[in-house]
Protein backbone atom coordinates (compact mmCIF):
# COMPACT_ATOMS: atom_id res chain seq x y z
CA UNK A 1 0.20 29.27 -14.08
CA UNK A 2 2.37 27.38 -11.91
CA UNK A 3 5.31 24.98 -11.35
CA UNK A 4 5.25 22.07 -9.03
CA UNK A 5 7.67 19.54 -8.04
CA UNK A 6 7.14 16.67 -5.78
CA UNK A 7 8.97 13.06 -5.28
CA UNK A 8 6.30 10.58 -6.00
CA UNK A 9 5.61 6.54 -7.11
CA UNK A 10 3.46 6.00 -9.91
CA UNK A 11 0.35 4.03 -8.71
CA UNK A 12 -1.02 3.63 -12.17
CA UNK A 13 -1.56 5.02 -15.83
CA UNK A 14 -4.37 4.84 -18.04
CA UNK A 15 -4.41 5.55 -21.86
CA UNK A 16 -5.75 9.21 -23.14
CA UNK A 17 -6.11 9.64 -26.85
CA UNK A 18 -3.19 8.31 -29.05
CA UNK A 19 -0.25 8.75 -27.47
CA UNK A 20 -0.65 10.72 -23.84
CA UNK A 21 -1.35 9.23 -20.22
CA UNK A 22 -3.00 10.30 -17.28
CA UNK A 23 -0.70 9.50 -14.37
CA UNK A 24 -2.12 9.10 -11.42
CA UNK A 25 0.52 9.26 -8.41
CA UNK A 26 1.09 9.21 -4.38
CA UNK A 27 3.34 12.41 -3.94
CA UNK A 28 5.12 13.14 -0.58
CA UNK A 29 3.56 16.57 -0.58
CA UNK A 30 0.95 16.57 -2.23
CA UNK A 31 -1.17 13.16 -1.50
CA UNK A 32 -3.16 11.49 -4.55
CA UNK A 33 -2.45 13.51 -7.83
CA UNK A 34 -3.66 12.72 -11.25
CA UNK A 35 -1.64 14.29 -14.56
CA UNK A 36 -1.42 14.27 -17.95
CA UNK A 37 1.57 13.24 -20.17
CA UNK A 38 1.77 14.10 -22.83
CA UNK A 39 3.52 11.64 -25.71
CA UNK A 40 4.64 9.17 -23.39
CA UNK A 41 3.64 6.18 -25.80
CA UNK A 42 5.37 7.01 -28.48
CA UNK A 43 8.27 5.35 -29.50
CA UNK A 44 10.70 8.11 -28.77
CA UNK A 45 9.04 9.67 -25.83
CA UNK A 46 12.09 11.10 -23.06
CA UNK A 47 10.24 10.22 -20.23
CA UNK A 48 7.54 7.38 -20.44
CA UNK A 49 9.35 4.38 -19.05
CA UNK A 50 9.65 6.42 -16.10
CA UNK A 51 5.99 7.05 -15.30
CA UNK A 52 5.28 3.29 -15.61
CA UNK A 53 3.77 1.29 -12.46
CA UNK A 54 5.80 1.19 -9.41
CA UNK A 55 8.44 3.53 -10.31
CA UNK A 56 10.06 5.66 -7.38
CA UNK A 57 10.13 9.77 -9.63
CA UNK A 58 10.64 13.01 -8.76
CA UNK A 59 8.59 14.70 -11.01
CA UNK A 60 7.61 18.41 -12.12
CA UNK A 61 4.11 19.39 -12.93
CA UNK A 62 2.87 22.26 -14.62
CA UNK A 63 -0.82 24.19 -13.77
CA UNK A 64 -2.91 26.41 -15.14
CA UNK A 65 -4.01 27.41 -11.98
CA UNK A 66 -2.35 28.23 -8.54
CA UNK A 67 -2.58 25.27 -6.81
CA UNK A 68 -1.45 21.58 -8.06
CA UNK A 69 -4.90 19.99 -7.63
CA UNK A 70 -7.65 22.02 -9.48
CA UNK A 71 -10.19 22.06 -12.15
CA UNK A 72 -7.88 20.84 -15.03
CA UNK A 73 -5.58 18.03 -14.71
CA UNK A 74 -1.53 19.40 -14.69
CA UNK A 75 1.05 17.98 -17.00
CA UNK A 76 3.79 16.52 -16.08
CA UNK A 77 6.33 18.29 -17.78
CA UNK A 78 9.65 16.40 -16.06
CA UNK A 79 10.53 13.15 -14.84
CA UNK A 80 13.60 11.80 -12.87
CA UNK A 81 13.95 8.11 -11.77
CA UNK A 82 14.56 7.93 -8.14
CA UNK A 83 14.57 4.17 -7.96
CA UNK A 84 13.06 1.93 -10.65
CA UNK A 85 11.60 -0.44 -8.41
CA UNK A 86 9.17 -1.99 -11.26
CA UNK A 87 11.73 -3.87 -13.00
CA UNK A 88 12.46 -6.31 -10.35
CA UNK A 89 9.10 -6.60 -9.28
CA UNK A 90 7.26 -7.44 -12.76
CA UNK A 91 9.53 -9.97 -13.23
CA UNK A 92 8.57 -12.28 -10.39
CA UNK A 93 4.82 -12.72 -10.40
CA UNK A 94 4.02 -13.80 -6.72
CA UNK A 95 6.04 -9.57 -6.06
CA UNK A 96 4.08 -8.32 -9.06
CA UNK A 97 0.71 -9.59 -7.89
CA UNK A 98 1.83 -8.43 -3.98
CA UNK A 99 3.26 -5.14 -5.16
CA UNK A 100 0.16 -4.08 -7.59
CA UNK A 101 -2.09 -4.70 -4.35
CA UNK A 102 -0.35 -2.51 -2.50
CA UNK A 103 -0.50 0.45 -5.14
CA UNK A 104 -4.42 -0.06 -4.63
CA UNK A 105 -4.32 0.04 -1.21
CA UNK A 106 -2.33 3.39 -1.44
CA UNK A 107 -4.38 4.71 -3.57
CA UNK A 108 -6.92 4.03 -1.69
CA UNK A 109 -6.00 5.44 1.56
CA UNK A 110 -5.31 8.75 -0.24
CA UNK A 111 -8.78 8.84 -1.78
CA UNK A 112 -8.48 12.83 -1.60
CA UNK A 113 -6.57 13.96 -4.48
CA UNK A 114 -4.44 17.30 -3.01
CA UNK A 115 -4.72 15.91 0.09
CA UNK A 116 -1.54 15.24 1.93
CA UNK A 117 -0.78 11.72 2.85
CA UNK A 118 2.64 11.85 4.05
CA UNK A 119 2.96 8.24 6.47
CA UNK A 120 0.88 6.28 3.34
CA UNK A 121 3.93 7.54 0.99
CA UNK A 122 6.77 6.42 3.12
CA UNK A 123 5.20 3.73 3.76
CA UNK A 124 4.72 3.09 0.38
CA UNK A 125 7.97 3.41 -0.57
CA UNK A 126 9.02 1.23 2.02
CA UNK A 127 7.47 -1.37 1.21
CA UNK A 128 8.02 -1.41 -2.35
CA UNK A 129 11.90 -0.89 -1.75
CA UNK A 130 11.38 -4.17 0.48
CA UNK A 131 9.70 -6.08 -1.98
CA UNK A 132 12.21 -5.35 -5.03
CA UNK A 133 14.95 -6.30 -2.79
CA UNK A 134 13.17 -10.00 -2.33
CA UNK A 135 14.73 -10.23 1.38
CA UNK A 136 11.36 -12.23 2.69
CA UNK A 137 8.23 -13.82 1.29
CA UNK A 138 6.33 -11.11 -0.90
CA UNK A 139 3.38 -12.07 0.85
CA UNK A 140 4.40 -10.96 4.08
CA UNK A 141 5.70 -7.87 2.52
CA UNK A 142 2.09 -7.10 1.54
CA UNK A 143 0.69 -7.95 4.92
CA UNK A 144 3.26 -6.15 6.88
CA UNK A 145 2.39 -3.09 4.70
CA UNK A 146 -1.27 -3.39 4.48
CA UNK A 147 -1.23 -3.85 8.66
CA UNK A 148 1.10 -0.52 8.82
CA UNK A 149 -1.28 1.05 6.48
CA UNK A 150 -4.38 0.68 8.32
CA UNK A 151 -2.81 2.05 11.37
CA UNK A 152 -1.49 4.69 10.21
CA UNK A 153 -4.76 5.28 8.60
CA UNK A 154 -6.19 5.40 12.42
CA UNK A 155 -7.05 1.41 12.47
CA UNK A 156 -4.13 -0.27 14.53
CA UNK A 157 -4.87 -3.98 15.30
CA UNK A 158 -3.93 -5.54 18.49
CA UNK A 159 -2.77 -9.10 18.47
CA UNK A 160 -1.15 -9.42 22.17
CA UNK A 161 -3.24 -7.13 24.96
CA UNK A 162 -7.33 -7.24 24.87
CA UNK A 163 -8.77 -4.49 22.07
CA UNK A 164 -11.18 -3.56 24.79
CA UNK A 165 -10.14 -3.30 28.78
CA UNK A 166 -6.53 -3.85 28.05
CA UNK A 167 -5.82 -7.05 29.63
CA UNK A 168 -2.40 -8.26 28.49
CA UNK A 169 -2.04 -11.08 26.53
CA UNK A 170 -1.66 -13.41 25.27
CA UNK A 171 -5.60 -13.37 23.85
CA UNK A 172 -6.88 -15.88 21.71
CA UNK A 173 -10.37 -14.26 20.39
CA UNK A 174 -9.99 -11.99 17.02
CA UNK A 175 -13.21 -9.39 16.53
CA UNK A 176 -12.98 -7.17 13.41
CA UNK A 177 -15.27 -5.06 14.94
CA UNK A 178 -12.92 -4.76 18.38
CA UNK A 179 -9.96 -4.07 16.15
CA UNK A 180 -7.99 -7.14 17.63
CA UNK A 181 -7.66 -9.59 20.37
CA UNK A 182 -10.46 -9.46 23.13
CA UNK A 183 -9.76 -11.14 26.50
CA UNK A 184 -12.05 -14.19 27.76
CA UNK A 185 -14.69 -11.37 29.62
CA UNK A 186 -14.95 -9.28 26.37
CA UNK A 187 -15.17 -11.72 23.74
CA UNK A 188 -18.47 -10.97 21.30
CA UNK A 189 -19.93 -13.27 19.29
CA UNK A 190 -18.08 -14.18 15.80
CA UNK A 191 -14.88 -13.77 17.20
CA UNK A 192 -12.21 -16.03 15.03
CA UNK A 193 -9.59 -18.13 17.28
CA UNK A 194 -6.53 -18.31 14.94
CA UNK A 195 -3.99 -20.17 16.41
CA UNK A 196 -1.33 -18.38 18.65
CA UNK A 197 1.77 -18.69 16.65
CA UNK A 198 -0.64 -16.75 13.67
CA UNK A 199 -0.99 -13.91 16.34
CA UNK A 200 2.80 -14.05 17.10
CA UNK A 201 3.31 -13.51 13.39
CA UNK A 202 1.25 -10.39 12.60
CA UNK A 203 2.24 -8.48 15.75
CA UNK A 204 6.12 -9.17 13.63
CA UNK A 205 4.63 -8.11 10.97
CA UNK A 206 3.02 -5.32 12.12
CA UNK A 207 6.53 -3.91 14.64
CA UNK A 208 8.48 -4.71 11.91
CA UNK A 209 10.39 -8.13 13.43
CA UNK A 210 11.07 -9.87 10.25
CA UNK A 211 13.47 -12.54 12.40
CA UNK A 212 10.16 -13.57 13.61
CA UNK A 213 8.58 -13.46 10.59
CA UNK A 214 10.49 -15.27 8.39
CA UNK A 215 10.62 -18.03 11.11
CA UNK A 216 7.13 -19.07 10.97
CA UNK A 217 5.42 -21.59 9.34
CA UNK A 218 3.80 -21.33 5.96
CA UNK A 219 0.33 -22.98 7.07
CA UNK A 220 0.18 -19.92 9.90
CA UNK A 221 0.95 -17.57 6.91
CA UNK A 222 -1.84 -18.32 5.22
CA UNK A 223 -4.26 -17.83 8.32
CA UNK A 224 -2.74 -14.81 8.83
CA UNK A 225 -3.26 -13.31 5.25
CA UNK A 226 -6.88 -14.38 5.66
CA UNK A 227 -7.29 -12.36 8.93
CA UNK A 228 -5.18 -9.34 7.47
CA UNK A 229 -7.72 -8.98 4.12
CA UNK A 230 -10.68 -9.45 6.11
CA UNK A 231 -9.58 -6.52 8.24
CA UNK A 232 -8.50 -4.16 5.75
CA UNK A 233 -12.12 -4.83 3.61
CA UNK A 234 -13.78 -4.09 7.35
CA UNK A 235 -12.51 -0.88 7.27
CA UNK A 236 -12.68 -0.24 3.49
CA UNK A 237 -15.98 -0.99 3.34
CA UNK A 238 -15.36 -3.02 0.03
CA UNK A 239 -12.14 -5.49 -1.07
CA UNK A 240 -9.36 -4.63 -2.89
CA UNK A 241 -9.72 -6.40 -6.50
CA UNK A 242 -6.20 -7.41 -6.83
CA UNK A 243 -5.94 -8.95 -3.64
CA UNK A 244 -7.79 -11.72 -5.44
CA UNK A 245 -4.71 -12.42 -7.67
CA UNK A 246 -1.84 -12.44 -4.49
CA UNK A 247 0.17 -15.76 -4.09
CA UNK A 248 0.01 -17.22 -0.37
């Protein structure tokens, strides 16, 4: 029997008998971990407002075995609020719709449970500290992150110098399949040709120049959002449902 503590944000909760949860979070140390709370829906539970969608915890677990991530689920036996970042984001839909996709994007990027996933959790946090704070569109919040998330993932996009020989840029032709921008000489067939100032925006997005960002217009927005989801559902091999539901 161990003891395990771990910062973490809750990525989502699911009902389990009466009145107990299973948790399932992104830790810092741990990567995906799924627990069981016991009591949290009732009425005078300690800690079950804490363990609710979006909420920044450190949290202690408790195992029957000797490592966190076994054959049982652990409980999670403790619960401190780091930042409660859910409260300002349910209450604006266009952040809750932006900020629930980007749980399932975490989540999926840390498909392992036990597995560490240390960049996706800062990253994570980021962005949901960004998007509570309503400093720029929530939209490009959730492109910036899903763009930072795929490289850190191993998928980097180019949007300036060719995917392929290197050529700087500017480049005009988009390929999925290249991973970016391709140069006259190594465009492929099905290459999209957003416009330039689209291109412009997600290489802000994806350095983190929110001057630039925030200065563009919203019809180049909107291109961009459709080039970031196609991307990310390249790579994932399948969508993420509650992109479906994002403002742009």
């Amino acid at each position: 029997m161990s003891l395990f503590r771990d910062d973490a944000v809750v990525l989502r909760a699911q009902k389990l008998g009466e009145a107990d949860r299973i948790i399932t979070l992104l830790t810092r140390n741990h990567g995906k971990v799924r627990a069981v709370a016991r009591g949290v829906r009732k009425t005078k539970s300690k800690f079950g407002a804490r363990l609710e969608p979006f909420s920044h915890v450190d949290v202690q677990f408790f195992s029957r075995n000797s490592e966190l991530v076994g054959r049982g689920l652990p409980l999670c036996t403790q619960v401190e609020t780091i930042a409660p970042y859910g409260g300002t984001i349910v209450t604006d839909y266009g952040r809750y719709t932006a900020g629930t996709a980007m749980l399932e994007t975490a989540e999926r990027f840390a498909e392992n449970e036990g597995q560490p996933a240390v960049q996706q959790y800062l990253l994570l946090v980021g962005g949901l500290r960004t998007l509570a704070a309503g400093l720029h569109e929530s939209h490009l919040v959730l492109d910036a992150f899903l763009l930072r998330s795929l490289a850190v993932n191993g998928y980097g996009a180019t949007f300036d110098d060719c995917a392929k020989c290197g050529l700087e840029g500017p480049n005009r032709f988009f390929s999925l399949q290249a991973g970016g921008v391709l140069c006259p000489d190594c465009r492929v067939p099905g290459c999209a040709v957003p416009s330039p100032e689209t291109l412009v925006l997600l290489g802000a997005l994806l350095s983190g120049d929110w001057q630039t960002a925030d200065a563009c217009e919203p019809r180049y927005w909107r291109e961009g959002s459709g080039l970031v989801a196609a991307y990310l559902q390249w790579h994932l091999e399948r969508g993420i449902r509650s992109m479906r539901y994002v403002e742009k």
